[in-house]
Structures are given as C-alpha cells and as structure tokens.
Protein backbone atom coordinates (compact mmCIF):
# COMPACT_ATOMS: atom_id res chain seq x y z
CA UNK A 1 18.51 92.70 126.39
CA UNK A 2 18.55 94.99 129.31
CA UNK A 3 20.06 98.49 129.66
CA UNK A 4 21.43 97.61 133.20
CA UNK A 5 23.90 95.56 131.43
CA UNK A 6 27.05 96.55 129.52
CA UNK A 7 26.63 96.34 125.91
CA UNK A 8 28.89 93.54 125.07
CA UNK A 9 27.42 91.55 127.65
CA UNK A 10 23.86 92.08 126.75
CA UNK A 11 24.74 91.31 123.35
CA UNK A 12 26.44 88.12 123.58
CA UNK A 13 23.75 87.13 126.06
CA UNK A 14 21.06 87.54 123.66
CA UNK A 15 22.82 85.92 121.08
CA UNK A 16 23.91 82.70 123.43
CA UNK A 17 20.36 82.37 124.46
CA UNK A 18 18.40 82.87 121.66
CA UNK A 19 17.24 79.43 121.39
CA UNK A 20 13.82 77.44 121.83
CA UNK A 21 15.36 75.26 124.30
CA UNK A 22 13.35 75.95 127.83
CA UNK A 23 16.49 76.33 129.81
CA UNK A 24 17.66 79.11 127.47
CA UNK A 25 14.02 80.90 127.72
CA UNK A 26 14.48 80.83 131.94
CA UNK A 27 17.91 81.94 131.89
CA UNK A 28 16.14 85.01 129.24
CA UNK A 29 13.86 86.10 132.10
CA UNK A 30 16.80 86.12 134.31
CA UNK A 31 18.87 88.91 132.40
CA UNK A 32 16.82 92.20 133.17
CA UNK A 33 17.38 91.44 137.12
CA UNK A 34 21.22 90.64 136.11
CA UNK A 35 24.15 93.29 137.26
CA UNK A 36 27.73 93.03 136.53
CA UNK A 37 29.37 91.98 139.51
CA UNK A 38 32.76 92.16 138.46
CA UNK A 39 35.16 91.89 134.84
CA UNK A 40 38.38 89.90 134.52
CA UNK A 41 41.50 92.18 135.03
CA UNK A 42 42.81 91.00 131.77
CA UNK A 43 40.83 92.98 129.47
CA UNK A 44 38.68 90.23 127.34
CA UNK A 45 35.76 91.39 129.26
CA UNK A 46 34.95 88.11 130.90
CA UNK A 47 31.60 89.62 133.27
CA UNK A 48 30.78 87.89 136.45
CA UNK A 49 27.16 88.66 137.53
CA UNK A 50 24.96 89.33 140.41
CA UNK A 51 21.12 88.52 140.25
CA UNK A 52 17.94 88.82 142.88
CA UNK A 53 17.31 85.30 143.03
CA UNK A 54 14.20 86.34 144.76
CA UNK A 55 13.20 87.98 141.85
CA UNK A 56 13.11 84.93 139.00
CA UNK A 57 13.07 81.00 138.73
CA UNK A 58 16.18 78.93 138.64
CA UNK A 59 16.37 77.20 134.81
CA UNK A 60 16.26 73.85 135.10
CA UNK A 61 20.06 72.88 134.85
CA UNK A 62 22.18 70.29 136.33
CA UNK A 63 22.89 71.26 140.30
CA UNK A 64 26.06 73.12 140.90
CA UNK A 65 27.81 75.02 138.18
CA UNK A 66 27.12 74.39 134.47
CA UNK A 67 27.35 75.58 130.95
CA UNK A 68 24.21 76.56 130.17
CA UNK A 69 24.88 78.17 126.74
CA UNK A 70 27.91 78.18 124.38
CA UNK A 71 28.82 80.07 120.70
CA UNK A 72 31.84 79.07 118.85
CA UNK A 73 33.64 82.36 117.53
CA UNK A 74 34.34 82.57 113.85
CA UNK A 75 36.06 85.22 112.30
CA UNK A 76 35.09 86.93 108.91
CA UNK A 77 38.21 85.08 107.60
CA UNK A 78 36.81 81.71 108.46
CA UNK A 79 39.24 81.13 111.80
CA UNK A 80 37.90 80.01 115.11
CA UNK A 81 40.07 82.09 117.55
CA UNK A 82 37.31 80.94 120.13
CA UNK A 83 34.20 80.84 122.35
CA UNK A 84 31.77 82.16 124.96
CA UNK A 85 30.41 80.39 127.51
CA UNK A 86 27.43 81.43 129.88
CA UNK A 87 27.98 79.69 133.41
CA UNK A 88 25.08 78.82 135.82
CA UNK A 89 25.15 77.71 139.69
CA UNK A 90 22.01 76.86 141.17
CA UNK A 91 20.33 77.26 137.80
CA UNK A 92 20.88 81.20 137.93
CA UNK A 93 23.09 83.01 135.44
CA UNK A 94 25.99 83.46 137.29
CA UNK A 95 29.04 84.49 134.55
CA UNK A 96 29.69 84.56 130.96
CA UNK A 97 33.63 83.75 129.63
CA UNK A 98 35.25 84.39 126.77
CA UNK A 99 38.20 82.28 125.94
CA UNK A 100 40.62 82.37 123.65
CA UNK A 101 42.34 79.55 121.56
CA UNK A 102 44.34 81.93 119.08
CA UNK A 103 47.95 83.36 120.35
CA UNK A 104 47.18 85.85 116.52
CA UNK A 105 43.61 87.19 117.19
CA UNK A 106 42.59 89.41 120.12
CA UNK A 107 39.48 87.78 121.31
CA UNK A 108 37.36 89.73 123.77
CA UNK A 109 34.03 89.82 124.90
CA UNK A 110 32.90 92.77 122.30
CA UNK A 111 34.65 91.50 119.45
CA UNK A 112 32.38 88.08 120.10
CA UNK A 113 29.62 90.05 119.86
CA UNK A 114 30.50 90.06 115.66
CA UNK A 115 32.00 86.72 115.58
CA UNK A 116 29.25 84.50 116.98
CA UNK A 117 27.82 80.56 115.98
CA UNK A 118 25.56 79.50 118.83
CA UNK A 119 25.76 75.77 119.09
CA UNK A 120 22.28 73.51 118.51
C-alpha cells in the first residue's frame, strides 16, 4: 500500500482492509502517512505504528482502542494456526497483531501475508 511501510505490514494491511465497509476505506487513507513505530521483540512481526494525525481523518470507530479489522489465518493444509488484528485508538491505525493459536505452526506477520480470510 505504501513503500514507507515494511512489506509484510503493507501487505496484511491491504488485505485486512480491503473491504467496502466505510471504516475500512478511512483507515485506507490513513496507511501512506503510517510509519512503523516499533516490532515485538519476539519475532512474529507484530508492528506498532506512528501516524500524522494532522494529516488524515479519524475512521469512525468506537472511542478508545478497537479492532477495526480482523483475518482468520488458514494454512494451505486447511489448519487455522491464527489471526491478525488491526488495532485503532482514537479512530487512527495505531497497531496490527498477529497471534498465534498453534504450539506446531510458526505464525508470523509475513507468513499471514499467504495465509489470509478477512472476516465479513
């Protein structure tokens, strides 16, 4: 979506948010003015962002922090080793997790980019 961002999270942004719903479509224009802030220590690539709030709307989301977008992670093999969420505060993008329900599968943020269901 925007070459200021890391691959992997560009890519699972784009895929999280590619949806009609209007929310989706403000947290879209939010992306090119995203940075990555920070990444979890543990390696699944977890990215915690900065954005120039003076630069785009807020999305129209709950106040406070909420998950704005979700995928479901599915596996070529038909397992579900787990998800990615994209986290607002304040209606801004703010970080996007990847967690893991599988002790068997490594599940990081680049191997969601292959393994991704957005949910309606």
């Amino acid at each position: 979506m925007t070459e200021s961002l890391p691959a992997d999270v560009a890519d699972v942004l784009a895929a999280v948010l590619n949806t009609g719903s209007p929310v989706h479509a403000a947290l879209r224009r939010q992306v090119p003015h995203l940075s990555v802030r920070a990444r979890c220590t543990c390696g699944c690539g977890t990215a915690y962002f900065e954005l120039d709030t003076s630069e785009v709307e807020p999305a129209l989301t709950a106040p406070g922090t909420v998950v704005a977008a979700e995928a479901q992670l599915v596996t070529e093999a038909g397992e579900y080793p787990g998800e990615v969420l994209a986290f607002t505060q304040g209606g801004y993008l703010s970080w996007l997790e990847v967690c893991s329900w599988s002790d068997d599968i490594e599940v990081t943020l680049a191997a969601a980019r292959h393994w991704l269901q957005p949910r309606s």
